[in-house]
Protein backbone atom coordinates (compact mmCIF):
# COMPACT_ATOMS: atom_id res chain seq x y z
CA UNK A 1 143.04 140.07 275.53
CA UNK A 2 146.44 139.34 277.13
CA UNK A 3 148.36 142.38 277.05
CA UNK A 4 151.92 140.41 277.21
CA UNK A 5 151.16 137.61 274.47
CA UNK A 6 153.83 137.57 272.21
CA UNK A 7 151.59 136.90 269.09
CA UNK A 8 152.01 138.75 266.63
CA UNK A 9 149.26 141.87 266.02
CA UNK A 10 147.49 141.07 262.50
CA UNK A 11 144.99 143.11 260.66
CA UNK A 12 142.03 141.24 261.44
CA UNK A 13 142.60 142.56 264.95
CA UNK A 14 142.63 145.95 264.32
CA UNK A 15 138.85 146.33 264.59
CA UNK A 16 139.64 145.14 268.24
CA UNK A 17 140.94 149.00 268.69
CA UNK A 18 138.17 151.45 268.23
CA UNK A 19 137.60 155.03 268.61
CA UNK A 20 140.06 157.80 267.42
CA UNK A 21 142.11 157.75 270.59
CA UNK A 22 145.70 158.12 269.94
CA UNK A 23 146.23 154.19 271.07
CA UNK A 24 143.48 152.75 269.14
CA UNK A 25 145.40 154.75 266.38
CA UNK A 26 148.32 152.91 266.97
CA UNK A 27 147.06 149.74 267.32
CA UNK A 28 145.17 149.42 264.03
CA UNK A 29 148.70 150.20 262.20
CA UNK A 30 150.74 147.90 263.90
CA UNK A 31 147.71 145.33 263.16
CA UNK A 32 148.14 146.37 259.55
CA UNK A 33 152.02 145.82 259.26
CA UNK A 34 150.73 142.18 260.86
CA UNK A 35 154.78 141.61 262.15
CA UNK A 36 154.62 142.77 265.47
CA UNK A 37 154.17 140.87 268.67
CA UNK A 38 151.03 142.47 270.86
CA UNK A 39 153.33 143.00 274.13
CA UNK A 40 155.50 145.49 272.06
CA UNK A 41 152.95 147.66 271.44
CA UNK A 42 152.00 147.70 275.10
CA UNK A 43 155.33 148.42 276.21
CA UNK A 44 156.06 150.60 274.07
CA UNK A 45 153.13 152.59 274.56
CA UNK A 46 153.01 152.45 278.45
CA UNK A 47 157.13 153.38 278.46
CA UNK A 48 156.66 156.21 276.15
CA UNK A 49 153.81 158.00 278.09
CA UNK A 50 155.38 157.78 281.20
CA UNK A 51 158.77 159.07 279.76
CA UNK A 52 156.87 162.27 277.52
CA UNK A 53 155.52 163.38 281.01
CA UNK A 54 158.66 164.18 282.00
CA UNK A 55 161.29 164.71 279.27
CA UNK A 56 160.19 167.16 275.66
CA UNK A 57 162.06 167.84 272.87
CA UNK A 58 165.10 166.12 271.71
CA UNK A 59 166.59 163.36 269.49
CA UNK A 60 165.43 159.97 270.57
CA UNK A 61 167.44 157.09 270.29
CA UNK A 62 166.09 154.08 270.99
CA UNK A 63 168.84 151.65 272.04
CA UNK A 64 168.12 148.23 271.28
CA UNK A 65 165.51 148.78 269.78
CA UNK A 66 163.87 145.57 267.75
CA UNK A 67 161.25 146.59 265.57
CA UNK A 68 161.87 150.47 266.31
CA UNK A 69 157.99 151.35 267.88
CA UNK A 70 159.14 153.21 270.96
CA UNK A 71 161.09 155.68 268.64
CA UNK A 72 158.12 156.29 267.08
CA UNK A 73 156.01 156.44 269.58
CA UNK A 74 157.94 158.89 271.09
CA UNK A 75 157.89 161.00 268.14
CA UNK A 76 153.97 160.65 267.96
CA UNK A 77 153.79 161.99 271.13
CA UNK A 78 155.80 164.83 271.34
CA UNK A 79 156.25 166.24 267.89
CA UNK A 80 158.92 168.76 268.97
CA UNK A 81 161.71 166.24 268.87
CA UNK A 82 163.41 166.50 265.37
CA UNK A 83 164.17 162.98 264.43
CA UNK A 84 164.92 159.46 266.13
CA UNK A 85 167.53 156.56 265.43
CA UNK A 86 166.51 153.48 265.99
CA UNK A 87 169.34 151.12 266.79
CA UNK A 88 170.02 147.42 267.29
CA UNK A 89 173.45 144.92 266.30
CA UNK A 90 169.99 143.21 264.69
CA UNK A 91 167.25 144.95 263.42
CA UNK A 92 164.36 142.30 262.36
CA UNK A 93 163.18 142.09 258.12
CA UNK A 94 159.79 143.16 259.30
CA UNK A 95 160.96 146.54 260.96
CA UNK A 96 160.83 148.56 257.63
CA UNK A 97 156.94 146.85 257.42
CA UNK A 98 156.29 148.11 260.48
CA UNK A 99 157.73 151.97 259.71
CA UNK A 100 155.67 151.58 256.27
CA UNK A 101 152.23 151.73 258.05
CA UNK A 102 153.18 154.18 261.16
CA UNK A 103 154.18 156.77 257.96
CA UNK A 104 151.09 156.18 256.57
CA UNK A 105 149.20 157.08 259.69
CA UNK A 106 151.25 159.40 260.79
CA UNK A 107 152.95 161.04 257.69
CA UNK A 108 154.79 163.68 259.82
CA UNK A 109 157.20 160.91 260.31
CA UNK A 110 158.48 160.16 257.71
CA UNK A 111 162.12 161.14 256.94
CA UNK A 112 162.33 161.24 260.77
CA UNK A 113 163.01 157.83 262.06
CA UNK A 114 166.19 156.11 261.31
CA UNK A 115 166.64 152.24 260.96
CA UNK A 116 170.43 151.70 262.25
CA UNK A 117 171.52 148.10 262.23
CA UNK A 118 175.46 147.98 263.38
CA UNK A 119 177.73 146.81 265.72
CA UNK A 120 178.48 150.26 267.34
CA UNK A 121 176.08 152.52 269.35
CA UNK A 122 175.37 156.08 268.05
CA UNK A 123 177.07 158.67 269.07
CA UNK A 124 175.10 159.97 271.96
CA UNK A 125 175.14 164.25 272.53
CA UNK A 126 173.31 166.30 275.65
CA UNK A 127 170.17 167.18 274.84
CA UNK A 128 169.08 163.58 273.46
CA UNK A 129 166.73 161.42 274.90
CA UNK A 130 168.15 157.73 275.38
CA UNK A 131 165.73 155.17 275.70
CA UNK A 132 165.84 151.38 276.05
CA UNK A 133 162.74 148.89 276.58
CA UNK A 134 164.27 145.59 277.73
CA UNK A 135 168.13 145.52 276.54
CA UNK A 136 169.90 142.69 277.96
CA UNK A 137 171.64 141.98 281.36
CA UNK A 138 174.41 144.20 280.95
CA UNK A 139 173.72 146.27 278.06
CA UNK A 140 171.42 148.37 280.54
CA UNK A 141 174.32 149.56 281.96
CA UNK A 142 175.82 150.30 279.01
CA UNK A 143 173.05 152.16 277.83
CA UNK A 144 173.14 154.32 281.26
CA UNK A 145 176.65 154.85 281.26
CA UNK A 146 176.88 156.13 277.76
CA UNK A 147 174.24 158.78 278.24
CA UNK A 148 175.68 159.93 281.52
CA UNK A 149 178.76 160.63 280.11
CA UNK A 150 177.12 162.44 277.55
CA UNK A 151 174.21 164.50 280.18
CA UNK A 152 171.46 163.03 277.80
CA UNK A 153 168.40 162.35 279.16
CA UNK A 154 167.73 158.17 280.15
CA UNK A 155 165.11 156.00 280.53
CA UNK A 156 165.28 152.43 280.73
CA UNK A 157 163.53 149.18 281.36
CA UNK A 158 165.71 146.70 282.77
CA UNK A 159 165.29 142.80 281.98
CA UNK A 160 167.58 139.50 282.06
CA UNK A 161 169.61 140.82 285.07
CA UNK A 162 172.67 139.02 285.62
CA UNK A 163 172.85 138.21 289.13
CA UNK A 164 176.13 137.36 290.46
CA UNK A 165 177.82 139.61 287.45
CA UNK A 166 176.23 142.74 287.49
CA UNK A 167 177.12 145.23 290.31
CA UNK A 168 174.24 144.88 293.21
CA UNK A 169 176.04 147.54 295.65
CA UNK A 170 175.74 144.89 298.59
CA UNK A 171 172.14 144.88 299.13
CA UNK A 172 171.71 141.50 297.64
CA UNK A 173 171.30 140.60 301.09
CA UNK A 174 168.13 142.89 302.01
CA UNK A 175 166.21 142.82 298.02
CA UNK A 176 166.02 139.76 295.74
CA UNK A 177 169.16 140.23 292.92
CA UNK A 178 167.47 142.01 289.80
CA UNK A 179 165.58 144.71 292.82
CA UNK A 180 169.36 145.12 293.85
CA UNK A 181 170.70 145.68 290.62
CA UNK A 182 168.04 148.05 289.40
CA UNK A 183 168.51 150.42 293.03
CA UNK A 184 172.38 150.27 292.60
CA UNK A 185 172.01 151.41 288.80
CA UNK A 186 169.33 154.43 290.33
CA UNK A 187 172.19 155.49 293.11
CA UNK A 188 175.26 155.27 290.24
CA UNK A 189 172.95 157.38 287.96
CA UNK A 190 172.45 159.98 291.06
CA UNK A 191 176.02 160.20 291.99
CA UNK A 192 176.79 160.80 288.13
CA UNK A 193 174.71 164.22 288.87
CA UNK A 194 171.35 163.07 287.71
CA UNK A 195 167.69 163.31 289.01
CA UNK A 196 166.10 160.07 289.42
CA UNK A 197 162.55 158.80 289.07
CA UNK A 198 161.33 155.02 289.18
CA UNK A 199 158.10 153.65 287.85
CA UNK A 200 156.29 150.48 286.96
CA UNK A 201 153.93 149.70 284.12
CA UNK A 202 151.31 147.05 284.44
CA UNK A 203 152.70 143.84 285.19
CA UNK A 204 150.03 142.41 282.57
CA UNK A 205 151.95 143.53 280.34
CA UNK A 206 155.33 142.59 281.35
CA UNK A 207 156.95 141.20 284.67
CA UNK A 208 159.89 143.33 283.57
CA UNK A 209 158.04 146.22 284.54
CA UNK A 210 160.28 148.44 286.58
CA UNK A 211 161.33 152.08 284.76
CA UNK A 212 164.23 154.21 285.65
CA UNK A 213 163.82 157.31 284.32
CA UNK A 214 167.12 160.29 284.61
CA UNK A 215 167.03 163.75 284.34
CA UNK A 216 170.79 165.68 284.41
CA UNK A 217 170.25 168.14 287.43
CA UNK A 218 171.07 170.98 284.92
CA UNK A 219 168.32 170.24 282.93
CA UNK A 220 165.60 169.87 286.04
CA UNK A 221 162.64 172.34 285.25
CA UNK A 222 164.39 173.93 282.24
């Protein structure tokens, strides 16, 4: 199976997931909405796990979010957190299909997650955990700067650098552009007061695979 297709998951796939692991789980309901495109789940799921081994508790928001999984998945995964938004300028038709049958597997959930579609981020508040799987060029830096100024917790996924726009804190001349970008956004988020941890998920699922993940230094081990 390749992990990054962009097909879309249907529900004669889902006896491709066996077992009652907590993926399998997952897969066989995003086969049964039958809207959502196999590397999403992936990334979702790999981003998620990574992020829940280091940050509990909290409200999620999931900033630019498409069809709203990694809010969920966060929620599935650490049922301590209270609620999620889920926000986009442009949330797809199928994203309600797609809540429909993660409820139904998960029926803690519902009430939890909200759908935002608008123009204007949420208001971010410490405490919160701001993730962001793939938002745009410069909206990544948006995303970082609005939950430092808040002391939320971060993680993001970079993709779609803009090289020659974004700030690449002179080491374009040592790493390739999008490597500089990525270490100049992981020394901004230090010198806002913040502990920093980089990862990578498999690059069969994405090429886009680096993870910055930030931690206020208040919050370290509390």
């Amino acid at each position: 199976m390749d992990l990054g297709s962009k097909n879309r998951l249907t529900p004669r796939q889902a006896a491709l997931f066996t077992g009652e692991g907590l993926f399998a789980k997952l897969a066989r309901a995003a086969c049964a909405a039958g809207c959502l495109p196999r590397k999403e789940l992936y990334e979702a799921w790999e981003m998620a796990r990574r992020v829940r081994r280091r940050v509990r508790g909290g409200r999620v928001i999931d900033w630019a979010c498409g069809h709203g999984l990694l809010a969920h998945v966060m929620l599935i995964l650490d049922d301590t957190s209270p609620s999620a938004v889920a926000f986009d300028t442009r949330l797809p038709q199928s994203a309600e299909k797609l809540q429909y049958a993660l409820v139904n597997a998960w029926p803690r959930l519902r009430d939890k997650v909200s759908l935002v579609e608008s123009t204007q981020g949420p208001a971010v508040k410490a405490g919160d955990v701001v993730v962001s799987c793939h938002a745009c060029g410069g909206l990544t830096d948006e995303v970082l700067h609005r939950a430092a100024a808040a002391r939320a917790f971060v993680a993001v996924m970079p993709c779609c650098h803009d090289v020659g726009g974004s700030d690449d804190g002179g080491l374009a001349g040592w790493l390739d552009g999008p490597l500089a970008i990525d270490a100049t956004r992981c020394a901004h988020l230090r010198q806002a007061g913040y502990h920093v941890s980089t990862h990578r998920i498999s690059k069969e699922v994405t090429p886009k695979n680096r993870l910055l993940i930030g931690i206020p230094e208040e919050r370290v081990g509390a």
